[in-house]
N, C-alpha and C. Protein backbone atom coordinates (compact mmCIF):
# COMPACT_ATOMS: atom_id res chain seq x y z
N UNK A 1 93.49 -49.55 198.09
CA UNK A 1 93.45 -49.65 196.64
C UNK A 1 93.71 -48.30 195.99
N UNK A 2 93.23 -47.29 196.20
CA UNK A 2 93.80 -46.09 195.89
C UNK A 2 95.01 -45.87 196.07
N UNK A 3 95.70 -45.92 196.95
CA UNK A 3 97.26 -45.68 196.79
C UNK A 3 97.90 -46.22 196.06
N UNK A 4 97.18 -47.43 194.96
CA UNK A 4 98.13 -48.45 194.57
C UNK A 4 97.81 -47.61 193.39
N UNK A 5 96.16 -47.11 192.69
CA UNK A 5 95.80 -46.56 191.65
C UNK A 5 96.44 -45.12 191.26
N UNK A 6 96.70 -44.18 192.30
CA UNK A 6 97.15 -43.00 192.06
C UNK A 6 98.72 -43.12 191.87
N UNK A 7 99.53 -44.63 192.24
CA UNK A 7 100.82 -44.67 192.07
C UNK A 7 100.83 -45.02 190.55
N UNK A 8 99.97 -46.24 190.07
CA UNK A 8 100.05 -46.53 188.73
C UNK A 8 99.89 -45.21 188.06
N UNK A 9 99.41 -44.69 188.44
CA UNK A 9 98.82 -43.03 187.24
C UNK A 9 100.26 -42.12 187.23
N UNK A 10 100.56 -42.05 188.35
CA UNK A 10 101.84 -40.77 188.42
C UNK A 10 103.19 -41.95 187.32
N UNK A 11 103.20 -43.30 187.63
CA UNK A 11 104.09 -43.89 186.74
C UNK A 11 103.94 -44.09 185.58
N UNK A 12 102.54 -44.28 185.15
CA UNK A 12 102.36 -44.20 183.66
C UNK A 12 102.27 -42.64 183.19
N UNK A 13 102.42 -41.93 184.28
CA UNK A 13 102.25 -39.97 183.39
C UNK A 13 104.24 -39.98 183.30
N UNK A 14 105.07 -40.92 184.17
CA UNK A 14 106.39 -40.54 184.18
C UNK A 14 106.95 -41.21 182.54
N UNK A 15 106.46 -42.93 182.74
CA UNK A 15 106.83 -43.02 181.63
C UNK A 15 106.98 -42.63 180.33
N UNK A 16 105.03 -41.99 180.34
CA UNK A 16 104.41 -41.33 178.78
C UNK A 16 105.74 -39.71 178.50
N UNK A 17 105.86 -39.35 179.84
CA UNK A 17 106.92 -37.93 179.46
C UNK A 17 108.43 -38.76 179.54
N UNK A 18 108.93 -39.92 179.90
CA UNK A 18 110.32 -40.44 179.27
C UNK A 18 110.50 -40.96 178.05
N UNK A 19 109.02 -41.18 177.48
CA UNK A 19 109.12 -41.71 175.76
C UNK A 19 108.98 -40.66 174.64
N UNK A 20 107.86 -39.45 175.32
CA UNK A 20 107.96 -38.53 174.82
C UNK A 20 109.64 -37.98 174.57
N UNK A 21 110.16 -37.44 175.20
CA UNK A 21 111.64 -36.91 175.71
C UNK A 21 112.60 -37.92 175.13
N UNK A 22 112.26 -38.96 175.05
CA UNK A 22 113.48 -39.78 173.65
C UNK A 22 112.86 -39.58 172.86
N UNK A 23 111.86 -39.31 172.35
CA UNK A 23 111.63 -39.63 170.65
C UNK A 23 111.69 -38.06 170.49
N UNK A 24 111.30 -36.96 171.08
CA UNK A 24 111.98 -35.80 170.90
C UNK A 24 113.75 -35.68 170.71
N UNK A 25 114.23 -36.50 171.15
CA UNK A 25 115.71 -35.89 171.71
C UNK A 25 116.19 -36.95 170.20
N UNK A 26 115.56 -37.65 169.89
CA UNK A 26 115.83 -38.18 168.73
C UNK A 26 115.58 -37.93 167.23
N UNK A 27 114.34 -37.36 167.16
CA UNK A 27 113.58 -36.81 166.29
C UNK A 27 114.00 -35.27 166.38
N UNK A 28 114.03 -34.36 167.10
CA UNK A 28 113.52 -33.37 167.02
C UNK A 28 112.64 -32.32 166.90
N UNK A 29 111.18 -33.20 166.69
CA UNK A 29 109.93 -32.42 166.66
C UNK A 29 109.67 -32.13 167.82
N UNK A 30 109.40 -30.82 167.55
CA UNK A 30 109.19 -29.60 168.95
C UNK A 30 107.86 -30.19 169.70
N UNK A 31 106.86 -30.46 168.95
CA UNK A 31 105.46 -30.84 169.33
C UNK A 31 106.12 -31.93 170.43
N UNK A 32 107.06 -32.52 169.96
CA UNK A 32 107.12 -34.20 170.87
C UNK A 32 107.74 -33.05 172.05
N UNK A 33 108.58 -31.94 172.16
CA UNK A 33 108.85 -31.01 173.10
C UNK A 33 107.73 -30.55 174.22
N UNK A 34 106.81 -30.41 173.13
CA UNK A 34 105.80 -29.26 174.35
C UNK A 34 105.03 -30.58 174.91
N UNK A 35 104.62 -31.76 174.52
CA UNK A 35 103.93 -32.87 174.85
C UNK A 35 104.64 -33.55 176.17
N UNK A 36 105.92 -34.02 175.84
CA UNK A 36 106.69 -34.30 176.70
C UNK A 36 106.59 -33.09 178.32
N UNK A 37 106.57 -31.98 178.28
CA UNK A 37 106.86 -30.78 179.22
C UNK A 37 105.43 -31.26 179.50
N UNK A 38 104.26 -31.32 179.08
CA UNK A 38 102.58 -31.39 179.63
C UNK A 38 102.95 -32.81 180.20
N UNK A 39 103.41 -33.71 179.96
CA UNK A 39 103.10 -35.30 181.05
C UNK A 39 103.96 -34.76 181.80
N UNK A 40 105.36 -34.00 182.19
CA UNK A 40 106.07 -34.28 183.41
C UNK A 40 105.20 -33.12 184.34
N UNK A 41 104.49 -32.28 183.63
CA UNK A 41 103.67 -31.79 185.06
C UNK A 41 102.56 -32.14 185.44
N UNK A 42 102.04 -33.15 184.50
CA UNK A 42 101.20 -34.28 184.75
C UNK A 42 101.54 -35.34 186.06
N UNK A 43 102.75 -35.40 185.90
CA UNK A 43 103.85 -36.33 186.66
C UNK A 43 103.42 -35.54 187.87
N UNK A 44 103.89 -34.31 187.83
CA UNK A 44 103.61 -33.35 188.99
C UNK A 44 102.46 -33.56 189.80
N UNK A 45 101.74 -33.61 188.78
CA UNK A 45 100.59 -33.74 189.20
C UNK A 45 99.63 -34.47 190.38
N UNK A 46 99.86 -36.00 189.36
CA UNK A 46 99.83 -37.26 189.86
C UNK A 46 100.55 -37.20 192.05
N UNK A 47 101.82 -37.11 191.28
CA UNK A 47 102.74 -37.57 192.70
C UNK A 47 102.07 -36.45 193.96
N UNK A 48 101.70 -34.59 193.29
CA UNK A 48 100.74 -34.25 194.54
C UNK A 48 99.34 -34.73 195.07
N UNK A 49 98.80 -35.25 194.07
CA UNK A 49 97.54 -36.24 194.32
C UNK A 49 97.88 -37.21 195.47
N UNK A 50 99.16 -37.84 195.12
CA UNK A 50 99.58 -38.82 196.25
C UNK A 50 99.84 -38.29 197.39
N UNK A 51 100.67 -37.45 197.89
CA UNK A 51 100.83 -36.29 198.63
C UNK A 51 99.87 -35.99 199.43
N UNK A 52 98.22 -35.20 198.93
CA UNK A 52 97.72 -35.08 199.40
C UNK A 52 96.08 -35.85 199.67
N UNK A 53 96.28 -36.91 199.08
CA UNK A 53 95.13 -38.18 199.57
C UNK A 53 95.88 -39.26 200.62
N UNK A 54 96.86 -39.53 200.72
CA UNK A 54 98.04 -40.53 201.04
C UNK A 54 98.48 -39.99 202.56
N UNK A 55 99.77 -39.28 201.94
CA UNK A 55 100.88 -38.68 203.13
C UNK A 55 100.43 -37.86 203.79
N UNK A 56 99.66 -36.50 203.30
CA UNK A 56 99.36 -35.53 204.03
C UNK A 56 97.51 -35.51 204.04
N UNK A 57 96.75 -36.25 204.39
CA UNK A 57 95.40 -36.33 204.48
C UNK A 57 94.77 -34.93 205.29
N UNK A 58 95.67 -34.44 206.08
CA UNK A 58 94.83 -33.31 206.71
C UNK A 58 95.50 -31.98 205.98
N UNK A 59 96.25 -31.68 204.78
CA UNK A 59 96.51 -30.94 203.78
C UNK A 59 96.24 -30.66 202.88
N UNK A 60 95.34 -29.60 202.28
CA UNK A 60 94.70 -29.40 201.51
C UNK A 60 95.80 -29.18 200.21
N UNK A 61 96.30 -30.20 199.30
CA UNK A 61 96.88 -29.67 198.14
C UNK A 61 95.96 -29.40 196.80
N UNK A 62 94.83 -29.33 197.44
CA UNK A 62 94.08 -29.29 195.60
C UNK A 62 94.43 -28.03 194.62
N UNK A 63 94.95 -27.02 195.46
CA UNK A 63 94.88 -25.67 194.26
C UNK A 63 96.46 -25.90 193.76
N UNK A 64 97.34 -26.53 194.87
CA UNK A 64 98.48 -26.66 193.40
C UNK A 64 98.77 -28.09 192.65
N UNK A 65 97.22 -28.96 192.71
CA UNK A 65 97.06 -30.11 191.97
C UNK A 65 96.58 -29.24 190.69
N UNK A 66 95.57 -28.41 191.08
CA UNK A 66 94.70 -27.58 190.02
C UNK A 66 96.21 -26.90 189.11
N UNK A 67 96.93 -26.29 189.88
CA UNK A 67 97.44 -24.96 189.16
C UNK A 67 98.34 -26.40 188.34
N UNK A 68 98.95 -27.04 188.97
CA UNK A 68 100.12 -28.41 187.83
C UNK A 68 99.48 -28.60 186.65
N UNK A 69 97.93 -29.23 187.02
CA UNK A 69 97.15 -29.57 185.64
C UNK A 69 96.65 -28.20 184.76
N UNK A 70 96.32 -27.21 185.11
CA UNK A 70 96.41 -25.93 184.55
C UNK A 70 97.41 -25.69 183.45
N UNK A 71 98.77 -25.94 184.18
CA UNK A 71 100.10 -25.80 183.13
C UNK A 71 100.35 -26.25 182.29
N UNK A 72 99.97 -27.60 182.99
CA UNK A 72 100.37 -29.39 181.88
C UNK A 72 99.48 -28.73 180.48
N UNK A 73 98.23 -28.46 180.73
CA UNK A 73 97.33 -27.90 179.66
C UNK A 73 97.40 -26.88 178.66
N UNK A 74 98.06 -26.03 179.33
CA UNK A 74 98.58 -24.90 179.21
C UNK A 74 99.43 -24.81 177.94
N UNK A 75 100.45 -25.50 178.66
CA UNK A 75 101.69 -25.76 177.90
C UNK A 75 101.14 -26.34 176.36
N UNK A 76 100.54 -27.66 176.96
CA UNK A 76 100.15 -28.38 175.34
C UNK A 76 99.20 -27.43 174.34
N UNK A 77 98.53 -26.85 174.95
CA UNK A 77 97.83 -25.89 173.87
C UNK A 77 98.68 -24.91 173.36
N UNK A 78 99.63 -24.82 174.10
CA UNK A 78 100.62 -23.46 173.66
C UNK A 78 101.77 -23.89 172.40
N UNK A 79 101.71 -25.48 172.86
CA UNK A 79 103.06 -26.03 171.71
C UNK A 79 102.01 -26.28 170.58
N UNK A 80 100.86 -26.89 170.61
CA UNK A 80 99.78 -27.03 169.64
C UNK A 80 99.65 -25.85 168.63
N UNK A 81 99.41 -24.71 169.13
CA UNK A 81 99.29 -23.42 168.44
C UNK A 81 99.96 -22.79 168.12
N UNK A 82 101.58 -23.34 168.70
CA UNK A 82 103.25 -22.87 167.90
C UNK A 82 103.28 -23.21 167.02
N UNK A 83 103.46 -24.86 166.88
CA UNK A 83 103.55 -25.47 165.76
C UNK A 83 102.18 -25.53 164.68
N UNK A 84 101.76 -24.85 164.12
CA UNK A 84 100.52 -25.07 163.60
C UNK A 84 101.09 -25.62 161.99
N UNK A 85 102.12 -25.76 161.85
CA UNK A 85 102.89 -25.81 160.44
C UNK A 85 101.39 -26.61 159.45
């Protein structure tokens, strides 16, 4: 059941950054920019979660699960506090 749950998560973090990324590429609001960039390393995220609960069980990936979600965060606070218009 977990493999099925951590797949739904990495596909709903892919989709949320392919809707983001059209309505940016359509719109042009930067915010929909930096939002979009935080789910695809969300995406990142997700798919090393799978990686390392799944495929590689005797591989420790947690510090570059940590450092992906770090960025994803990162990033969005950083486009948050660009755009403060």
């Amino acid at each position: 059941m977990g493999p099925l749950i951590y797949s739904l998560c990495a596909l709903t973090s892919l989709a949320c950054c392919v809707l983001l990324w059209r309505a940016y590429a359509s719109s042009g609001a930067r915010l929909l920019f930096w939002s979009s960039a935080c789910f695809a390393l969300l995406t990142l995220n997700n798919t090393l979660l799978i990686f390392d609960k799944v495929v590689y069980p005797d591989v420790d990936l947690r510090l570059w699960r940590l450092l992906a979600a770090l960025c994803a965060v990162c990033l969005l606070l950083f486009g948050l506090i660009w755009e403060e218009e």
